[in-house]
Protein backbone atom coordinates (compact mmCIF):
# COMPACT_ATOMS: atom_id res chain seq x y z
CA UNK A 1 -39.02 -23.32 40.97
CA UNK A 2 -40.75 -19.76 41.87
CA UNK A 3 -40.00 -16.90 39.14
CA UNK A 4 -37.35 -15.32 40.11
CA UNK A 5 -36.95 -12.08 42.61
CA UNK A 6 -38.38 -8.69 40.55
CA UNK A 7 -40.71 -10.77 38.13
CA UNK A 8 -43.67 -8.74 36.22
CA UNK A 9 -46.62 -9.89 37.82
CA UNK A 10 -48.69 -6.41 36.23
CA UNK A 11 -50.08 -6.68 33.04
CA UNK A 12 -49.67 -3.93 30.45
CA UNK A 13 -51.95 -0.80 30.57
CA UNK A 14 -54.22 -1.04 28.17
CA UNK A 15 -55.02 1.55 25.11
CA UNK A 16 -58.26 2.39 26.47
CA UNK A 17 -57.09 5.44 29.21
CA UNK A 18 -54.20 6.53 26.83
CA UNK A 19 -54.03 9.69 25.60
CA UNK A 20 -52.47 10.49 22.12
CA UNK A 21 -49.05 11.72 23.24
CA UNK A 22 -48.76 9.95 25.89
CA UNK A 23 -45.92 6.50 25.71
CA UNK A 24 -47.42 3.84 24.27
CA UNK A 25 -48.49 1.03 26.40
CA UNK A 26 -46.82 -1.55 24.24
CA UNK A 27 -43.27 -0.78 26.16
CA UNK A 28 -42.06 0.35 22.44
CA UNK A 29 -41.53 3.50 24.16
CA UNK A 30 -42.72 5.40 21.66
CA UNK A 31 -45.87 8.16 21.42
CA UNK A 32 -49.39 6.53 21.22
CA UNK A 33 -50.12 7.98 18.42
CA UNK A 34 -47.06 6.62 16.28
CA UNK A 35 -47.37 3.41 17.33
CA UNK A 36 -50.64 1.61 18.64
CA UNK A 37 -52.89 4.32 17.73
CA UNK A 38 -51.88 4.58 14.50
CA UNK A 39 -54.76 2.37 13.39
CA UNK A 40 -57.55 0.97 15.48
CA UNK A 41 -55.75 -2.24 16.01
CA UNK A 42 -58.42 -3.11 18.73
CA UNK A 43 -62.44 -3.22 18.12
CA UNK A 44 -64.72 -1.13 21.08
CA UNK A 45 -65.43 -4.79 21.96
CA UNK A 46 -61.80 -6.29 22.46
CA UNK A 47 -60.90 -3.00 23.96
CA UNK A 48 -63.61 -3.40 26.74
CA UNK A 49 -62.28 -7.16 26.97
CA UNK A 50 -58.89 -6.25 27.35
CA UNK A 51 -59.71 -3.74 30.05
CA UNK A 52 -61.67 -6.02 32.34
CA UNK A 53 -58.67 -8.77 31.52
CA UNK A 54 -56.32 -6.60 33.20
CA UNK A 55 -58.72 -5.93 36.07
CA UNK A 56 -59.76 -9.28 37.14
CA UNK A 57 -55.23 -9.53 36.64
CA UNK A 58 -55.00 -6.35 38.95
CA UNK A 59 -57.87 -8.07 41.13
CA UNK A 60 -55.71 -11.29 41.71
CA UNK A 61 -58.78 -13.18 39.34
CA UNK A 62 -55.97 -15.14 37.46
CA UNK A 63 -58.24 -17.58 35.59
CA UNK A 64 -61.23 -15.26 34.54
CA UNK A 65 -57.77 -12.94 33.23
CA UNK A 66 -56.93 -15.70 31.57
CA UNK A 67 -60.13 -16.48 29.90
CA UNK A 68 -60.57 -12.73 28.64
CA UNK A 69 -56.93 -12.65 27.56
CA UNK A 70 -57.64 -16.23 25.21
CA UNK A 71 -61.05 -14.21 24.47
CA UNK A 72 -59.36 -10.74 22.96
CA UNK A 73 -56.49 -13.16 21.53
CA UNK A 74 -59.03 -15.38 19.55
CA UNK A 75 -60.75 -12.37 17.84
CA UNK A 76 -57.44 -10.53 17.62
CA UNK A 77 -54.27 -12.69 17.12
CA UNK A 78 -51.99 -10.49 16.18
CA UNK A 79 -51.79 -8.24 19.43
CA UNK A 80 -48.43 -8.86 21.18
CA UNK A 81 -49.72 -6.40 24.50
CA UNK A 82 -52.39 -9.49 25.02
CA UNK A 83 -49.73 -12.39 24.71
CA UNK A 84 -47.47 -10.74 26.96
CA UNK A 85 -50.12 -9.90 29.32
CA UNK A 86 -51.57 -13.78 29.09
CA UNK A 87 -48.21 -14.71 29.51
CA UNK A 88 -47.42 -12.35 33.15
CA UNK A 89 -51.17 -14.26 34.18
CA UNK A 90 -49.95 -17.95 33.03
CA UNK A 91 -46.50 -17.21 35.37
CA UNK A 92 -48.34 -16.37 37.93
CA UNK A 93 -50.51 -19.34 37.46
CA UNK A 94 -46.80 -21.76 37.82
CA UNK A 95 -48.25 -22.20 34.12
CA UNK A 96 -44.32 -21.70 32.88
CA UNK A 97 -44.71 -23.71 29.81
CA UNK A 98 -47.15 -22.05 28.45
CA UNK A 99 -46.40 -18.42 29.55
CA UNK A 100 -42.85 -19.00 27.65
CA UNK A 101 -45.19 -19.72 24.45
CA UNK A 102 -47.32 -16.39 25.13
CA UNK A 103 -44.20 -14.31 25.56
CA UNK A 104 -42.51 -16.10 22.15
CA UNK A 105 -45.67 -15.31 20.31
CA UNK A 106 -45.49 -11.38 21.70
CA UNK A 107 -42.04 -11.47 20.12
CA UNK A 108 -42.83 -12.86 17.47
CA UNK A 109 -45.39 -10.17 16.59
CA UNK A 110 -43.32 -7.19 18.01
CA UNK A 111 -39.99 -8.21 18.17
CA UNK A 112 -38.73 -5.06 20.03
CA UNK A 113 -41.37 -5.41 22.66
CA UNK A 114 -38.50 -5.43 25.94
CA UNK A 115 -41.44 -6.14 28.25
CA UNK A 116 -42.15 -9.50 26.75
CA UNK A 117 -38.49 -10.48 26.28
CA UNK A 118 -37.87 -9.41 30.36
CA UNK A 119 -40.73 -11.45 31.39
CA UNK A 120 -39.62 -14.43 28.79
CA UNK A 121 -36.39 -14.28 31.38
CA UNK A 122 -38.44 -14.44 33.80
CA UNK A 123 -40.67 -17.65 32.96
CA UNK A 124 -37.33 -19.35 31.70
CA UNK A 125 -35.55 -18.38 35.10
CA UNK A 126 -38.27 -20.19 37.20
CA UNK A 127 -37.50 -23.40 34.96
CA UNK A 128 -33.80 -23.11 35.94
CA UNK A 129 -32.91 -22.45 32.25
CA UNK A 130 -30.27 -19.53 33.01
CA UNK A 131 -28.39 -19.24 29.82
CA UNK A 132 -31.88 -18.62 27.57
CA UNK A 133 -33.45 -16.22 30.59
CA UNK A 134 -29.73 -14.58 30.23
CA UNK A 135 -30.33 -14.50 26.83
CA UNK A 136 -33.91 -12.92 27.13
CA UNK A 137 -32.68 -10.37 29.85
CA UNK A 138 -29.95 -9.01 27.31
CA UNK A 139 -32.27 -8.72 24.49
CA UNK A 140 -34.33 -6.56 26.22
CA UNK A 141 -31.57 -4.80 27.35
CA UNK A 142 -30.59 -4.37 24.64
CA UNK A 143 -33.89 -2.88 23.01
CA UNK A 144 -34.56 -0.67 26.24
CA UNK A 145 -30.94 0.10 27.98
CA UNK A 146 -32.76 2.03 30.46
CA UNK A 147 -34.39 -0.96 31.58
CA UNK A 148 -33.60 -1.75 35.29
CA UNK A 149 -35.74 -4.68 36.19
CA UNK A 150 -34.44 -6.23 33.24
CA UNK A 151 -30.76 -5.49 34.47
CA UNK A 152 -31.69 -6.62 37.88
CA UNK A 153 -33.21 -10.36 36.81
CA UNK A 154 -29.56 -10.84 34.61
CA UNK A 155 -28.00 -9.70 38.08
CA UNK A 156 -30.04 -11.99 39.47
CA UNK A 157 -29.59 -15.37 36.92
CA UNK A 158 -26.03 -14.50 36.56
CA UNK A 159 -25.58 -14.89 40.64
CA UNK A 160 -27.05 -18.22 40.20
CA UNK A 161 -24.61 -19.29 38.10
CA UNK A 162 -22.08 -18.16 40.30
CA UNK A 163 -21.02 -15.22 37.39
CA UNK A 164 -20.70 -12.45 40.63
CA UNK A 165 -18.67 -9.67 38.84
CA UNK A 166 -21.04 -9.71 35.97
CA UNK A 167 -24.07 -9.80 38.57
CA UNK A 168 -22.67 -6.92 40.68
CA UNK A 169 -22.33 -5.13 37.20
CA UNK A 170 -25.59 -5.23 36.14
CA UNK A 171 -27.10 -4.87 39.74
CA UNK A 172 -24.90 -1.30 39.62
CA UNK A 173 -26.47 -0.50 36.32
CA UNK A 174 -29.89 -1.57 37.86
CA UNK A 175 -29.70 1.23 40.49
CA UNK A 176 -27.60 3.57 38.59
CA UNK A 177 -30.83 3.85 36.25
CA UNK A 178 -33.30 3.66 39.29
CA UNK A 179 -31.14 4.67 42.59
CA UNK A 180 -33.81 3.36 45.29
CA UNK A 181 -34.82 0.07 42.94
CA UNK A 182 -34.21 -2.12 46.41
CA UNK A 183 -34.58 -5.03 44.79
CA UNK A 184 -30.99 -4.69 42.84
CA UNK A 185 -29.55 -4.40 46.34
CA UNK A 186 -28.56 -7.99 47.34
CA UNK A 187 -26.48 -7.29 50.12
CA UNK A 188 -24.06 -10.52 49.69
CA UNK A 189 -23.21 -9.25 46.06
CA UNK A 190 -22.49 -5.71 47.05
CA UNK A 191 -20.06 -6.70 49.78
């Protein structure tokens, strides 16, 4: 089954172009410099790995992605941005099973990391397991209310399952956070 409508298929901006007090590209929504680059989590080396990961992503290169992603991961596992963004390029691969495990291991290192719980939906959506991708969707709802692709994919699920008034809810909230977000504009659920 193809990921659902409004899947991530963009990989994280890395810390490398970031300024100091500008968000952090972890989706914590929080200043660069109070959360990332608070330490130098990343050495010059992984940085410039991580970098050329998401351009080979950007580039439609899904394996070589892949390869650097596994590559910055092996030298540093603990990076959640990485897993997540291995995960978006296994998805995109129809590599479900094992972009669930990237996402689970993003949360596991940064468990209010929205991003990775969204795109979790996402990969567990395209197996047809609605109630978990419901699950995901809400969680990162739940850590970033403001979060409309994450309110359009429950929209989304939840019409699968037939749930319409709780779809047509969260398509509303979709587009009452982002008014021209299209994509939370089914026309059959907005009859």
């Amino acid at each position: 089954m193809p990921l659902p409508s409004g899947s991530s298929t963009k990989p994280a901006r890395t810390p490398t172009n970031v300024g100091r007090n500008d968000p952090c590209p972890c989706g914590s929504g929080k200043k660069f410099k109070k959360c990332c680059g608070t330490a130098a989590k990343l050495a010059s080396p992984a940085t410039q790995l991580l970098a050329t990961a998401v351009r080979f992503h950007q580039a439609g290169q899904l394996v070589a992605a892949e390869a650097c992603y596994r590559q910055v991961l092996a030298t540093q596992p603990n990076l959640a941005e990485a897993y997540s963004n291995l995960g978006v390029t296994l998805a995109a691969q129809g590599k479900l099973d094992e972009a669930i495990a990237a996402y689970r291991r993003a949360i596991g290192i940064k468990p209010d990391y929205a991003e990775a719980h969204s795109n979790l939906g996402f990969a567990l959506a395209g197996q047809g397991k609605l109630d978990e991708a419901i699950a995901a969707y809400r969680q990162a709802i739940g850590i970033k209310p403001d979060f409309a692709v994450a309110h359009s994919n429950l929209g989304n699920a939840l019409t699968v399952q037939g749930k319409l008034d709780e779809a047509i809810a969260a398509y509303r909230r979709a587009i009452g956070i982002k008014p021209d977000y299209a994509v939370a504009l089914p026309t059959s659920a907005m009859r």
